[in-house]
PDB file of N, CA and C in Angstrom:
ATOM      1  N   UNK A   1      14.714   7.164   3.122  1.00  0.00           N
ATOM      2  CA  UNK A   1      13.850   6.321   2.327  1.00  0.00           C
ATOM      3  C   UNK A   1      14.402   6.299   0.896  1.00  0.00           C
ATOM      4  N   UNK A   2      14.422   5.502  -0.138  1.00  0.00           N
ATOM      5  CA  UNK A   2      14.838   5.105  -1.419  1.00  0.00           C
ATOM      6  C   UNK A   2      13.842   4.933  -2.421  1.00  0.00           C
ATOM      7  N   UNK A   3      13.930   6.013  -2.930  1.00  0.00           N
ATOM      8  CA  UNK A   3      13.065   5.952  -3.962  1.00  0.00           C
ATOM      9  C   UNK A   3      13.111   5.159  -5.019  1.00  0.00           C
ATOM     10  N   UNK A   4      11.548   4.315  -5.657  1.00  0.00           N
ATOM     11  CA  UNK A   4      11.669   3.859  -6.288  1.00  0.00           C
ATOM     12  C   UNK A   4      11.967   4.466  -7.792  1.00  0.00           C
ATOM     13  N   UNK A   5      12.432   3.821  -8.455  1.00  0.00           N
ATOM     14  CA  UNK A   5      12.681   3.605 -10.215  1.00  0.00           C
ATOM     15  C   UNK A   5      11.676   3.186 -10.935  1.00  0.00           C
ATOM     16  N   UNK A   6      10.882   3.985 -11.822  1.00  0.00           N
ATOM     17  CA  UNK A   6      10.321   3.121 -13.151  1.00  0.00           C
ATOM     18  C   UNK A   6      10.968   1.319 -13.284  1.00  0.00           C
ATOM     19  N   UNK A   7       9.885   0.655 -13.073  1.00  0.00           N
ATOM     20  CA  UNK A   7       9.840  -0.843 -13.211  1.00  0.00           C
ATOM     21  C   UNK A   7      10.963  -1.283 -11.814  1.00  0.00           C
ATOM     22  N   UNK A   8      10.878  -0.957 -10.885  1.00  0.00           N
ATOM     23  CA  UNK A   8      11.720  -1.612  -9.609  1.00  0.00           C
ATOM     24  C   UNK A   8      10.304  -1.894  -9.301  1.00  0.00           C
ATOM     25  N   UNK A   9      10.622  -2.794  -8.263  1.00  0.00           N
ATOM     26  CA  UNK A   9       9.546  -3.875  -7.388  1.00  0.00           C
ATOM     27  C   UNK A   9       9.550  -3.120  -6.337  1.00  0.00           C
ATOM     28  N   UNK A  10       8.485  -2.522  -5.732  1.00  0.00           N
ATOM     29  CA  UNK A  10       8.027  -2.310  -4.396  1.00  0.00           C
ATOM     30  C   UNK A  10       8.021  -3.151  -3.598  1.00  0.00           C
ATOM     31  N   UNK A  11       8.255  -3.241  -2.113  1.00  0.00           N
ATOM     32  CA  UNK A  11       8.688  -3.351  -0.794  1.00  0.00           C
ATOM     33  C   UNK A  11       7.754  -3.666  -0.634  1.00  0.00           C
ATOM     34  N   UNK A  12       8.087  -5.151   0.419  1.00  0.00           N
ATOM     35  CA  UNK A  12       6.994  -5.987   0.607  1.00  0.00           C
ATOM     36  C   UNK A  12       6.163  -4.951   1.688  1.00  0.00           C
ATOM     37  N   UNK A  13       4.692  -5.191   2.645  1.00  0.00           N
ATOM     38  CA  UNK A  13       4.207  -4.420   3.156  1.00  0.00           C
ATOM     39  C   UNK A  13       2.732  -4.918   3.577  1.00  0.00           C
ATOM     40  N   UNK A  14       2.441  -4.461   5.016  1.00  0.00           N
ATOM     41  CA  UNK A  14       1.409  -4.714   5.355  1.00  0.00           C
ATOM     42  C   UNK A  14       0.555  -3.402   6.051  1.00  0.00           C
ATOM     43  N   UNK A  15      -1.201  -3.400   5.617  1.00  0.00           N
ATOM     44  CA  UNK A  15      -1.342  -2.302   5.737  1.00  0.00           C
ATOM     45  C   UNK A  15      -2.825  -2.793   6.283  1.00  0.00           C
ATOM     46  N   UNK A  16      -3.576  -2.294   7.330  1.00  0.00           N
ATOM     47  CA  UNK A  16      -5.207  -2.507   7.790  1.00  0.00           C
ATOM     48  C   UNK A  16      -5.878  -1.891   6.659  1.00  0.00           C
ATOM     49  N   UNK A  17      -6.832  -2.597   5.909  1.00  0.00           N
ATOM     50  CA  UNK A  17      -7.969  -1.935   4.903  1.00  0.00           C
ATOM     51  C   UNK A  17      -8.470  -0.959   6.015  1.00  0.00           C
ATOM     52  N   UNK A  18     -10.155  -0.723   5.511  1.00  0.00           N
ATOM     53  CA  UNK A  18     -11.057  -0.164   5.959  1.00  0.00           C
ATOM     54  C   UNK A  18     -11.875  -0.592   7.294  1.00  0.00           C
ATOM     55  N   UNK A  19     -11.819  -1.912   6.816  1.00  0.00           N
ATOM     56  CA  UNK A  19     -12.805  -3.181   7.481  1.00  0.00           C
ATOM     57  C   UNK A  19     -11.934  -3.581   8.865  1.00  0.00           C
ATOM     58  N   UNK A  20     -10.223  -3.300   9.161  1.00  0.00           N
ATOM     59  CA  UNK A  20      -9.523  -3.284   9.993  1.00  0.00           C
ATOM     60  C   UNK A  20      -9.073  -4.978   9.975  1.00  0.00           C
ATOM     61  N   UNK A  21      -9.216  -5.367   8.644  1.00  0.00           N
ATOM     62  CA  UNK A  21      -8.270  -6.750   8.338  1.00  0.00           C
ATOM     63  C   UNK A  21      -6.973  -6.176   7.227  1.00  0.00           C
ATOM     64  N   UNK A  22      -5.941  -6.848   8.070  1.00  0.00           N
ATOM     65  CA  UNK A  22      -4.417  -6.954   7.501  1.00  0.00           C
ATOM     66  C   UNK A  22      -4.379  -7.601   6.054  1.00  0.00           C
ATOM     67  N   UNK A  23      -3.767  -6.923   5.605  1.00  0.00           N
ATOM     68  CA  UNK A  23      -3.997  -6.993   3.874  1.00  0.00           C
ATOM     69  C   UNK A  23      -2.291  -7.184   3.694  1.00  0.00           C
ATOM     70  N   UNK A  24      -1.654  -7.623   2.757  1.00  0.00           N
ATOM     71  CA  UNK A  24      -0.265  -7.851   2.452  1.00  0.00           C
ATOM     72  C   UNK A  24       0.165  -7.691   1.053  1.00  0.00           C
ATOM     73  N   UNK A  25       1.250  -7.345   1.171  1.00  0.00           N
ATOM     74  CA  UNK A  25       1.520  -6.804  -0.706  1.00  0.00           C
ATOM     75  C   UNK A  25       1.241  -8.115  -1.373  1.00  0.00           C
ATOM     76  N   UNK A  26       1.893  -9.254  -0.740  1.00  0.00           N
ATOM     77  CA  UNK A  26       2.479 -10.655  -1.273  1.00  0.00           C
ATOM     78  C   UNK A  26       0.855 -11.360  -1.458  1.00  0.00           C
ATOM     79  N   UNK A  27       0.114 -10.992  -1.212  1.00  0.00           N
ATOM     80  CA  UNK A  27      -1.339 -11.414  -1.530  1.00  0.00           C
ATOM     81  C   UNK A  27      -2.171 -11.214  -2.548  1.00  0.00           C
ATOM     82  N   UNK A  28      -0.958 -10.146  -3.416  1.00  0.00           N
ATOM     83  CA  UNK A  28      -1.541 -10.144  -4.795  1.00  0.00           C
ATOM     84  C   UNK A  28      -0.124 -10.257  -5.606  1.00  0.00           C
ATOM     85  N   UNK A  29       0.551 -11.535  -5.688  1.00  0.00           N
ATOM     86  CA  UNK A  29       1.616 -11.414  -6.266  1.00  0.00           C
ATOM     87  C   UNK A  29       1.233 -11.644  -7.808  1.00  0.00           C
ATOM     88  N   UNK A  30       2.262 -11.179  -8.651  1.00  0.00           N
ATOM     89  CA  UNK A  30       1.814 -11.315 -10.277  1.00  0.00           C
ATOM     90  C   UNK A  30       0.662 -10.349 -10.143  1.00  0.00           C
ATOM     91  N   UNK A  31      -0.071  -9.754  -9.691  1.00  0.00           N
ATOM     92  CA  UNK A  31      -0.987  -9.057  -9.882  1.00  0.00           C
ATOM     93  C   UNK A  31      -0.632  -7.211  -9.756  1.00  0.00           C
ATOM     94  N   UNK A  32      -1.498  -6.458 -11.140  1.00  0.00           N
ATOM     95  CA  UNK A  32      -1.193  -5.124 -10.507  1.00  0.00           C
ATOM     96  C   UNK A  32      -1.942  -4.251  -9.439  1.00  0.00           C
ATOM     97  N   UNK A  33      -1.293  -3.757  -8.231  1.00  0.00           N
ATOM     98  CA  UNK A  33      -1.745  -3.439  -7.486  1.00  0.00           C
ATOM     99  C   UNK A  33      -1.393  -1.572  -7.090  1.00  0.00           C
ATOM    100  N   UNK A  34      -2.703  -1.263  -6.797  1.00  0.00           N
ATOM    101  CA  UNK A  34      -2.659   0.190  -6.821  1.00  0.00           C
ATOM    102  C   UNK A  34      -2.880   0.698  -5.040  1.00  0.00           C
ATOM    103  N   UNK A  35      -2.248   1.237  -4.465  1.00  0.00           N
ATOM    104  CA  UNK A  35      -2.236   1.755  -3.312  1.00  0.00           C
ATOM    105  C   UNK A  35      -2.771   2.896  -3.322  1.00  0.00           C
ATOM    106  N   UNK A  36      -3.514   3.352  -2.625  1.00  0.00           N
ATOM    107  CA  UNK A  36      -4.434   5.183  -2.509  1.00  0.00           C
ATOM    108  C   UNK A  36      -4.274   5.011  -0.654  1.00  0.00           C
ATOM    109  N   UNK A  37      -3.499   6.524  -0.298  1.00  0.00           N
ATOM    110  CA  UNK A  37      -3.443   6.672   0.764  1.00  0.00           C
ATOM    111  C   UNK A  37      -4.358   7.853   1.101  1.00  0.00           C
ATOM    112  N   UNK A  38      -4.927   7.848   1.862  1.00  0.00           N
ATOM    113  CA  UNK A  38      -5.494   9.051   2.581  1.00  0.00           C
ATOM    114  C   UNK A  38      -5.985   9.532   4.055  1.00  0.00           C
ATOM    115  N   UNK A  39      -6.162  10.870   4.151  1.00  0.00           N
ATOM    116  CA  UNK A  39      -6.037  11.591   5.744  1.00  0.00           C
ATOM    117  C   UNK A  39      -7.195  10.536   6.352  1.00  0.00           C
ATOM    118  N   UNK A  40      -7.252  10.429   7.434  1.00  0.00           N
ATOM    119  CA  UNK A  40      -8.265   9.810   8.179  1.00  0.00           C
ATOM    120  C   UNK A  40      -9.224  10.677   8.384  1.00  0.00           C
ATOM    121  N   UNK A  41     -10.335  10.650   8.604  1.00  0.00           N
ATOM    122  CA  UNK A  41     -11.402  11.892   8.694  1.00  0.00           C
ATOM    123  C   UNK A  41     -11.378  12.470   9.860  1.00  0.00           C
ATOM    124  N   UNK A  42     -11.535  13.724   9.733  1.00  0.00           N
ATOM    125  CA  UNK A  42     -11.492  14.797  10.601  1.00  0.00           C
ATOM    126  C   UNK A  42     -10.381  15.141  11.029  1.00  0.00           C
ATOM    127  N   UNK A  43      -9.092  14.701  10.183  1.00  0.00           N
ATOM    128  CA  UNK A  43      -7.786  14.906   9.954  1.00  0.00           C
ATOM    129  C   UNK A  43      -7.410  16.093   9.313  1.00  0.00           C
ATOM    130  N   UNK A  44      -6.241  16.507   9.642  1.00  0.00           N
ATOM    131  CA  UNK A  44      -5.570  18.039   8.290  1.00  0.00           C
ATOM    132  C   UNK A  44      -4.643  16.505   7.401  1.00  0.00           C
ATOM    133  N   UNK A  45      -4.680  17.360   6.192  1.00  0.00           N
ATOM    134  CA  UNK A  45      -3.809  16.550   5.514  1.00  0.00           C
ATOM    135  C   UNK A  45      -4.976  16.653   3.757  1.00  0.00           C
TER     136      UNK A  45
END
């Protein structure tokens, strides 16, 4: 994997919200967007 750089563009990407609708990086283009990942419940992590 390749880590990003201060001010490089993140990799386009598709990810299920909460609600289990497909969400896409490119759906907030020009916009800043913050990603929060976390364990699924009743998960270790």
């Amino acid at each position: 994997m390749t880590k990003l750089a201060p001010q490089d563009s993140a990799p386009q990407f598709e990810l299920t919200d909460q609600h289990g609708k497909t969400v896409k990086s490119t759906d907030f283009k020009g916009q800043k967007l913050l990603v929060y990942f976390y364990p699924r419940a009743n998960t270790s992590g």
